[in-house]
C-alpha atoms as a PDB file:
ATOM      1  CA  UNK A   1      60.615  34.558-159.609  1.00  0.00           C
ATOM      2  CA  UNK A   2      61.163  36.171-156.042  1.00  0.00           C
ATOM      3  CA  UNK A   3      64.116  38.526-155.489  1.00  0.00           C
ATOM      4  CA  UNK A   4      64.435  35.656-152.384  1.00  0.00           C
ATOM      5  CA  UNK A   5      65.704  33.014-154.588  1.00  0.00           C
ATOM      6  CA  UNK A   6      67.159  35.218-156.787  1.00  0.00           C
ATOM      7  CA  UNK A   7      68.954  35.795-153.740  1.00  0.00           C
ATOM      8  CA  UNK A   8      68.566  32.479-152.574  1.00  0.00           C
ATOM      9  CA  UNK A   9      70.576  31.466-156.594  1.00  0.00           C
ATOM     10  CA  UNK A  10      72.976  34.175-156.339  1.00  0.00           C
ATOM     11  CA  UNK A  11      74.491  33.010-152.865  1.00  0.00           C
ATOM     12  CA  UNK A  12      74.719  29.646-154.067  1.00  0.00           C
ATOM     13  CA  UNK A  13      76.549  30.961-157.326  1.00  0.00           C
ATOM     14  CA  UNK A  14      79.027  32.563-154.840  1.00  0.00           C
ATOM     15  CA  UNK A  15      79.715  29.039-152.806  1.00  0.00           C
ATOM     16  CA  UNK A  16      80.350  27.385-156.117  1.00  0.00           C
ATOM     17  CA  UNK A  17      83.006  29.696-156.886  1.00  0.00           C
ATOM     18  CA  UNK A  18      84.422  29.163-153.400  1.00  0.00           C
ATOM     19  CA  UNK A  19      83.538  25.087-153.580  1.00  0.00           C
ATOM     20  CA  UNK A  20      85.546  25.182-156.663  1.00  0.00           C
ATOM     21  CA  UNK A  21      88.528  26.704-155.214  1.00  0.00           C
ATOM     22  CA  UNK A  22      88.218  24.246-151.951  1.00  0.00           C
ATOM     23  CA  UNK A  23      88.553  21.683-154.359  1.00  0.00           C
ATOM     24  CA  UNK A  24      91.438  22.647-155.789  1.00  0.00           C
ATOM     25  CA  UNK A  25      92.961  23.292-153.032  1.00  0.00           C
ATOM     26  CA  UNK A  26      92.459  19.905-151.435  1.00  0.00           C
ATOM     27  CA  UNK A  27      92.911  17.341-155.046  1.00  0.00           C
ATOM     28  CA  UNK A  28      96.092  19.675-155.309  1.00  0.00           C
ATOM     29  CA  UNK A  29      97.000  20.618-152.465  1.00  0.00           C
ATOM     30  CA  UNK A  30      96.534  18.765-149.624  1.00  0.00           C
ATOM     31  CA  UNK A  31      96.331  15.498-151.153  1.00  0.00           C
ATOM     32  CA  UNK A  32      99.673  15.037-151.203  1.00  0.00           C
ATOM     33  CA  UNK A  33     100.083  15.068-147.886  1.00  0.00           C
ATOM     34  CA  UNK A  34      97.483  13.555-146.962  1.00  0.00           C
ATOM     35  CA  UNK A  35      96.171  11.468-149.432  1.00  0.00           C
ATOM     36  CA  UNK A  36      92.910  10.244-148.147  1.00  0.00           C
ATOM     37  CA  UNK A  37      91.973  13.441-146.609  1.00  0.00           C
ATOM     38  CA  UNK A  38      92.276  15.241-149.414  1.00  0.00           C
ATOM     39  CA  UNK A  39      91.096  12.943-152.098  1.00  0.00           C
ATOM     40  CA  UNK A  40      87.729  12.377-149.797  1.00  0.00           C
ATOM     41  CA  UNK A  41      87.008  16.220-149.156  1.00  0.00           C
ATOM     42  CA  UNK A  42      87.454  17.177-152.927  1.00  0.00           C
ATOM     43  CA  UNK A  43      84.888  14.424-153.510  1.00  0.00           C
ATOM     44  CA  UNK A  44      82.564  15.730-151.369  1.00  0.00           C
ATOM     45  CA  UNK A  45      83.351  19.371-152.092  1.00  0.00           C
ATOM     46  CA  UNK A  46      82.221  17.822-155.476  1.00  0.00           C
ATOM     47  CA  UNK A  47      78.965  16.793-154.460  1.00  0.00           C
ATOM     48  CA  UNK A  48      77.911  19.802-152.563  1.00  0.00           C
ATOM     49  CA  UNK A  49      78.473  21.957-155.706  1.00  0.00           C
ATOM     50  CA  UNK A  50      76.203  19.479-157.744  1.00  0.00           C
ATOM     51  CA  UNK A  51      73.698  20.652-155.348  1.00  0.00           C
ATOM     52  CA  UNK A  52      73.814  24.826-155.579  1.00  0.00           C
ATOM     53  CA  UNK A  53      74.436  25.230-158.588  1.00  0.00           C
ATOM     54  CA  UNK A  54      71.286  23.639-159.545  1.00  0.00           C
ATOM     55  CA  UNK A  55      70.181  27.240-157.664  1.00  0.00           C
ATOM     56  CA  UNK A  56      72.168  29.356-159.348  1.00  0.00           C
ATOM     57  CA  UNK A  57      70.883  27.703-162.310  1.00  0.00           C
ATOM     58  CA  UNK A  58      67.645  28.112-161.861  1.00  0.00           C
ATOM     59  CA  UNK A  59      67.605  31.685-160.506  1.00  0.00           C
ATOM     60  CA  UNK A  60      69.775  32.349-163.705  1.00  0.00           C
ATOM     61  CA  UNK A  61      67.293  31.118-166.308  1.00  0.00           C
ATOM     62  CA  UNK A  62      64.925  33.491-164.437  1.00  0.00           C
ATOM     63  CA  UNK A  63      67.162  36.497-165.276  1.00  0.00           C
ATOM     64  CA  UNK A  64      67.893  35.517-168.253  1.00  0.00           C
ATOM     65  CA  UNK A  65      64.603  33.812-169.829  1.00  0.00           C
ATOM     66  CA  UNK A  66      63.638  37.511-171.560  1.00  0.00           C
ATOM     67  CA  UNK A  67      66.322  36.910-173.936  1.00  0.00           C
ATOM     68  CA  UNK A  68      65.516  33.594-175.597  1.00  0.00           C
ATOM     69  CA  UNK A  69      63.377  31.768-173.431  1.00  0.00           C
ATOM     70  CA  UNK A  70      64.046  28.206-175.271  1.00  0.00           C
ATOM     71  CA  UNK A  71      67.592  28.582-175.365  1.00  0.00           C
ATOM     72  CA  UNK A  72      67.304  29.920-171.483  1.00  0.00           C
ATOM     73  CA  UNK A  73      65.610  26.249-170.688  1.00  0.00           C
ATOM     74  CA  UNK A  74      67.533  24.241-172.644  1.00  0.00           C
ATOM     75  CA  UNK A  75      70.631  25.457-170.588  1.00  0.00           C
ATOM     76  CA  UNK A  76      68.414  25.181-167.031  1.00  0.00           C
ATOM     77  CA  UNK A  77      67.345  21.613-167.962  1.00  0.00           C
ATOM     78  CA  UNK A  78      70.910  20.620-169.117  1.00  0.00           C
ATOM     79  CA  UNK A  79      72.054  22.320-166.267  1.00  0.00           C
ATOM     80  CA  UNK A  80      70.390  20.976-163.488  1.00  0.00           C
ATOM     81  CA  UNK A  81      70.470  17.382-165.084  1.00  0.00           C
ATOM     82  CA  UNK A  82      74.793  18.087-164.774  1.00  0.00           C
ATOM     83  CA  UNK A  83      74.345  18.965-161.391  1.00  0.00           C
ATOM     84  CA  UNK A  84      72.584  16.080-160.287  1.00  0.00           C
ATOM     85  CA  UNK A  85      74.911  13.640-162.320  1.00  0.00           C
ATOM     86  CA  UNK A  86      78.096  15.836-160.141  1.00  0.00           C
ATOM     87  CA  UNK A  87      76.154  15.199-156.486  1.00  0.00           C
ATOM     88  CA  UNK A  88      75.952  11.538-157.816  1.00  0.00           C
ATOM     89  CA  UNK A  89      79.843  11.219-158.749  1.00  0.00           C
ATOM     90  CA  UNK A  90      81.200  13.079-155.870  1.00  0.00           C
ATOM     91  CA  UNK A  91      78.639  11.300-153.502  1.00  0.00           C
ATOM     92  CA  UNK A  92      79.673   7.373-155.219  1.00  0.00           C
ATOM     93  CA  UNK A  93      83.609   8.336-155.205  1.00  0.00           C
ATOM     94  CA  UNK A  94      83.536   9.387-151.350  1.00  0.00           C
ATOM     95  CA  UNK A  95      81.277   6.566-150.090  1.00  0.00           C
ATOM     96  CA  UNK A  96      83.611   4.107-151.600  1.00  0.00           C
ATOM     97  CA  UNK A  97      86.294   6.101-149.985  1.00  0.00           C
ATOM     98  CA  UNK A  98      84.426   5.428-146.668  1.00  0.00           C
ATOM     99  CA  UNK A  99      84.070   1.876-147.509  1.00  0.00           C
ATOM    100  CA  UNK A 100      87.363   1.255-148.053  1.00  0.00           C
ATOM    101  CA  UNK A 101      87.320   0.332-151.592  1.00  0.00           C
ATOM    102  CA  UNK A 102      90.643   0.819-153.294  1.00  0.00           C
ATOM    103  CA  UNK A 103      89.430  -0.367-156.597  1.00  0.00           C
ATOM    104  CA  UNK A 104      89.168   2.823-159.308  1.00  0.00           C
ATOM    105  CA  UNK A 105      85.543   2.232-160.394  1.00  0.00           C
ATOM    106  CA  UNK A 106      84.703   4.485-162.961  1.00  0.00           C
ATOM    107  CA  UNK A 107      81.467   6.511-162.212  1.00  0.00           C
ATOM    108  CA  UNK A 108      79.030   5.300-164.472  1.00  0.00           C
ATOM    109  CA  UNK A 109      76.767   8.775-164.424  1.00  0.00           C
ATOM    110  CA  UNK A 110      79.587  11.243-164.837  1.00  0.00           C
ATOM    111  CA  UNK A 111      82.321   9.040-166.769  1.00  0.00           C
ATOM    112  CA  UNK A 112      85.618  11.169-167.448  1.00  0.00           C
ATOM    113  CA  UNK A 113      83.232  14.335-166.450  1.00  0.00           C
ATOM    114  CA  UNK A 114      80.885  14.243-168.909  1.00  0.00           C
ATOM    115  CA  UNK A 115      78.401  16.052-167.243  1.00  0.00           C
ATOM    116  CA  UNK A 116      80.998  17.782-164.861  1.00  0.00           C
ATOM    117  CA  UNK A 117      82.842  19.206-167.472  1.00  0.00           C
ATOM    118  CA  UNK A 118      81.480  18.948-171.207  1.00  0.00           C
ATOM    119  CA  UNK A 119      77.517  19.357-170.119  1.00  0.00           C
ATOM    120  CA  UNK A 120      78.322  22.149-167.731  1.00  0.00           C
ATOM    121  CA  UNK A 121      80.758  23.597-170.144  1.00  0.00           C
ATOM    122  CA  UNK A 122      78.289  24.038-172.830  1.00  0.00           C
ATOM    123  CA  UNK A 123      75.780  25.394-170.395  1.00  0.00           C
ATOM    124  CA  UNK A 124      78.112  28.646-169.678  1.00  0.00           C
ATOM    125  CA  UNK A 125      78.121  28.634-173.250  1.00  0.00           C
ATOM    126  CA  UNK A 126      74.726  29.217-173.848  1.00  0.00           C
ATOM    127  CA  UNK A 127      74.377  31.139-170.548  1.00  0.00           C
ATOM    128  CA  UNK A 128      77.293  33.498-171.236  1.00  0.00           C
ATOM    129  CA  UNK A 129      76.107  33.968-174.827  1.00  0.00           C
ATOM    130  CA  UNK A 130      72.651  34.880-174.096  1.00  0.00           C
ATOM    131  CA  UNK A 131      73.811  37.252-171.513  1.00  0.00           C
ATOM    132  CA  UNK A 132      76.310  38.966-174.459  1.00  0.00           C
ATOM    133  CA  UNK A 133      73.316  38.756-176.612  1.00  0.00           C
ATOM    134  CA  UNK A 134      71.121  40.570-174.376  1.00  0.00           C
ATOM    135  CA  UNK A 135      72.620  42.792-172.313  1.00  0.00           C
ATOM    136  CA  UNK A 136      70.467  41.731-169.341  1.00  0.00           C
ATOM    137  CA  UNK A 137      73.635  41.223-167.267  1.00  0.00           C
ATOM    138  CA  UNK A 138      77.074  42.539-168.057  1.00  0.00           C
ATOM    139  CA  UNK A 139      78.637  41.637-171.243  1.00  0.00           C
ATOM    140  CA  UNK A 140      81.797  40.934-170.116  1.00  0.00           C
ATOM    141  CA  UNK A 141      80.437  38.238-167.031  1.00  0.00           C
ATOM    142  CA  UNK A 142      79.336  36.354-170.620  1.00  0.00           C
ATOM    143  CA  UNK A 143      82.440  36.514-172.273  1.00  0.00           C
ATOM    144  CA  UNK A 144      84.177  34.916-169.097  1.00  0.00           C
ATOM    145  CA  UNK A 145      81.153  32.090-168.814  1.00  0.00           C
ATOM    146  CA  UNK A 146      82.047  31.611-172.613  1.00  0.00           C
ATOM    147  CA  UNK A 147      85.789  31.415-171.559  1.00  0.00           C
ATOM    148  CA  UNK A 148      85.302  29.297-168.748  1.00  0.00           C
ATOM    149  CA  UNK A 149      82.677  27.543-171.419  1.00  0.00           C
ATOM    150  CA  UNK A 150      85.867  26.406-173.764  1.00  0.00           C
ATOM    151  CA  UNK A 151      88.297  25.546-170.980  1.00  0.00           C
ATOM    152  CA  UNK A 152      85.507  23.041-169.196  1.00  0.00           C
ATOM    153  CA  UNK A 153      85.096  21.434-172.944  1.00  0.00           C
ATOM    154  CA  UNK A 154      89.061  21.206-173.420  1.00  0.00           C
ATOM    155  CA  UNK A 155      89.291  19.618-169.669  1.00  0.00           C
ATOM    156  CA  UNK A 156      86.775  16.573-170.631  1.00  0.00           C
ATOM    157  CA  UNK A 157      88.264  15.976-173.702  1.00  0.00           C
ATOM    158  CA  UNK A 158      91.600  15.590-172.213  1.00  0.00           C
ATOM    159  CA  UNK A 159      90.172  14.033-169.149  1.00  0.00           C
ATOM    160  CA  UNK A 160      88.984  11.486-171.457  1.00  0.00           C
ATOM    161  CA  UNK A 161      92.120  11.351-173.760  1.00  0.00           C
ATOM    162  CA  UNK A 162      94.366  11.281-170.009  1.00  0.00           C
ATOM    163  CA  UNK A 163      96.017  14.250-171.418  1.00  0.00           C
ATOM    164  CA  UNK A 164      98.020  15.305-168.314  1.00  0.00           C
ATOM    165  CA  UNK A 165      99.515  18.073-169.071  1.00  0.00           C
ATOM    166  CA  UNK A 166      96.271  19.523-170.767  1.00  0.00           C
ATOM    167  CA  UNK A 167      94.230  18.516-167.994  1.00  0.00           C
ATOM    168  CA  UNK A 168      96.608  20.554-164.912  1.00  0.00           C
ATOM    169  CA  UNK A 169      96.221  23.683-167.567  1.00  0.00           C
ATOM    170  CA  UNK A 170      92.939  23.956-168.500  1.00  0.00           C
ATOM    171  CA  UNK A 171      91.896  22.083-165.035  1.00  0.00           C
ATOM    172  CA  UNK A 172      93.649  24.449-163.120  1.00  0.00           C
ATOM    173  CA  UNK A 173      92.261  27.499-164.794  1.00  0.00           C
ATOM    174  CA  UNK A 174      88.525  26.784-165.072  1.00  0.00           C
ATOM    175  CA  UNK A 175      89.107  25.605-161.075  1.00  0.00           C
ATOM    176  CA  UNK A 176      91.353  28.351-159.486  1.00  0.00           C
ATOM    177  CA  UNK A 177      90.906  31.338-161.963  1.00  0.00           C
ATOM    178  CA  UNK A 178      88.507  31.375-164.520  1.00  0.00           C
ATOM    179  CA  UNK A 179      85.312  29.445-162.788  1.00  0.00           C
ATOM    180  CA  UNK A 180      85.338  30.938-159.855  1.00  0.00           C
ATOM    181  CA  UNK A 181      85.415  34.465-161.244  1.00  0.00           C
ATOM    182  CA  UNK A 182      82.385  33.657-163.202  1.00  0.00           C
ATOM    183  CA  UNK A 183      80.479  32.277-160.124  1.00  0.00           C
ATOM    184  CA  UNK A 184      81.113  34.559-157.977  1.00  0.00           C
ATOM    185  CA  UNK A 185      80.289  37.113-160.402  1.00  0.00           C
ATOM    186  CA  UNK A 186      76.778  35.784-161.419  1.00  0.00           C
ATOM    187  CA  UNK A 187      76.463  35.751-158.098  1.00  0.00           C
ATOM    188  CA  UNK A 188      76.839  38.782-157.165  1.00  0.00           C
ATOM    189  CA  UNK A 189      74.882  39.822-159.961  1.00  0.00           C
ATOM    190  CA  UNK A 190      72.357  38.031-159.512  1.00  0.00           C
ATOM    191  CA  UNK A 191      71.975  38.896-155.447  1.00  0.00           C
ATOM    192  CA  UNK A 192      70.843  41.993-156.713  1.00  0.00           C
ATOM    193  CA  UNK A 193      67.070  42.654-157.174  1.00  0.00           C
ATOM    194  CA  UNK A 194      66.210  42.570-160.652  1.00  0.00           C
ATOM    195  CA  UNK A 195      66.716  46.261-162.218  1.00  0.00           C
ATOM    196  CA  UNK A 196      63.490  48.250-163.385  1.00  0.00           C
ATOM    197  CA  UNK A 197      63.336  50.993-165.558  1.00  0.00           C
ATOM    198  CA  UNK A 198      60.908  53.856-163.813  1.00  0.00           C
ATOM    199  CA  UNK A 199      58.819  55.240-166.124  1.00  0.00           C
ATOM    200  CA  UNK A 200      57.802  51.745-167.134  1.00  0.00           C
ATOM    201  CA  UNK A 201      57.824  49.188-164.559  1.00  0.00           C
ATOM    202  CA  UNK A 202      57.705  46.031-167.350  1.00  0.00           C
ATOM    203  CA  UNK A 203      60.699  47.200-168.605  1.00  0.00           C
ATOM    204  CA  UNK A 204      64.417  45.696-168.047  1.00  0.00           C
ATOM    205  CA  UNK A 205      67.777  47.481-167.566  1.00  0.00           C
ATOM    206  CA  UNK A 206      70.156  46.821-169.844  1.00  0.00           C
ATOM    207  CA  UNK A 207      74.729  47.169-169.352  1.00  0.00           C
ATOM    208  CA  UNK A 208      75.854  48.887-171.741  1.00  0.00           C
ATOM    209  CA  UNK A 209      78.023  46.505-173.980  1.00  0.00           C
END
């Protein structure tokens, strides 16, 4: 892969992290004020992450295919499918906004974030472990994707269970704290051009654990 989408992934890893903070900020935030504004950006703010984080997914299964190159697609594939099912909830929840449809309609591709949440979360599991596993990227980013891995898995499962009070913790970790630290992480990391070791060009650099 070219350091240009690597770059290209890496950027996009960054506006997830701040996407997932927007989002917070407005389903939290502003929503209460002004309940249609904020309800309608967060949905959109939904969508648009659906869409780079396919990137980032894709420029991270590049990085990371040298450590288990099944495992590395199996989280790209799973990945990307997630993202597309997120553009399609956040893009069906704001155009019924739009069309004035008060009705809660439950989306049938991403029901209680099931891709959102459980698919994605077990996607920065396998991500995160791989990268522990390896050493191709530093070992504590994969601790934090496994972290952020668990909370994303709690948040369906009380999503789906309309656990409240399990849903503002674990919902307002993996979207204030705990996801955005590892996007914007991976994307840093992964802005940088791939390391090479001198003496043998073939060769990757490895953080010491």
């Amino acid at each position: 892969m070219t350091n240009s989408f690597s770059r290209f992934g890496g950027s996009s890893a960054i506006l997830v992290g701040l996407l997932s903070i927007a989002y917070a900020l407005f389903y939290l935030v502003i929503s209460r004020q002004a309940p249609f504004i904020g309800i309608l950006a967060s949905w959109i703010i939904l969508a648009a992450s659906g869409i780079f984080s396919s990137a980032a997914y894709v420029a991270l299964y590049s990085r990371l295919k040298p450590a288990g190159e099944g495992f590395a697609l199996w989280a790209l594939l799973l990945g990307v499918m997630a993202s597309m099912a997120t553009l399609a909830h956040g893009a069906y929840e704001a155009l019924l906004m739009l069309a004035g449809t008060t009705q809660e309609l439950p989306s049938q591709v991403d029901p209680a974030g099931l891709a959102s949440f459980f698919i994605v979360g077990i996607v920065a599991f396998v991500f995160g472990w791989l990268i522990v596993e390896s050493g191709l990227l530093p070992t504590r980013l994969g601790y934090v994707g496994i972290f952020n891995a668990l909370l994303l898995v709690v948040l369906f499962f009380a999503s789906a269970a309309s656990a409240q009070t399990l849903i503002l913790i674990s919902g307002g970790l993996t979207s204030v704290i705990v996801g955005p630290i590892w996007w914007i992480w991976l994307g840093r990391e992964l802005l940088q051009d791939r390391p090479e070791v001198a003496s043998d060009p073939g060769t990757e650099v490895r953080y010491a654990r």
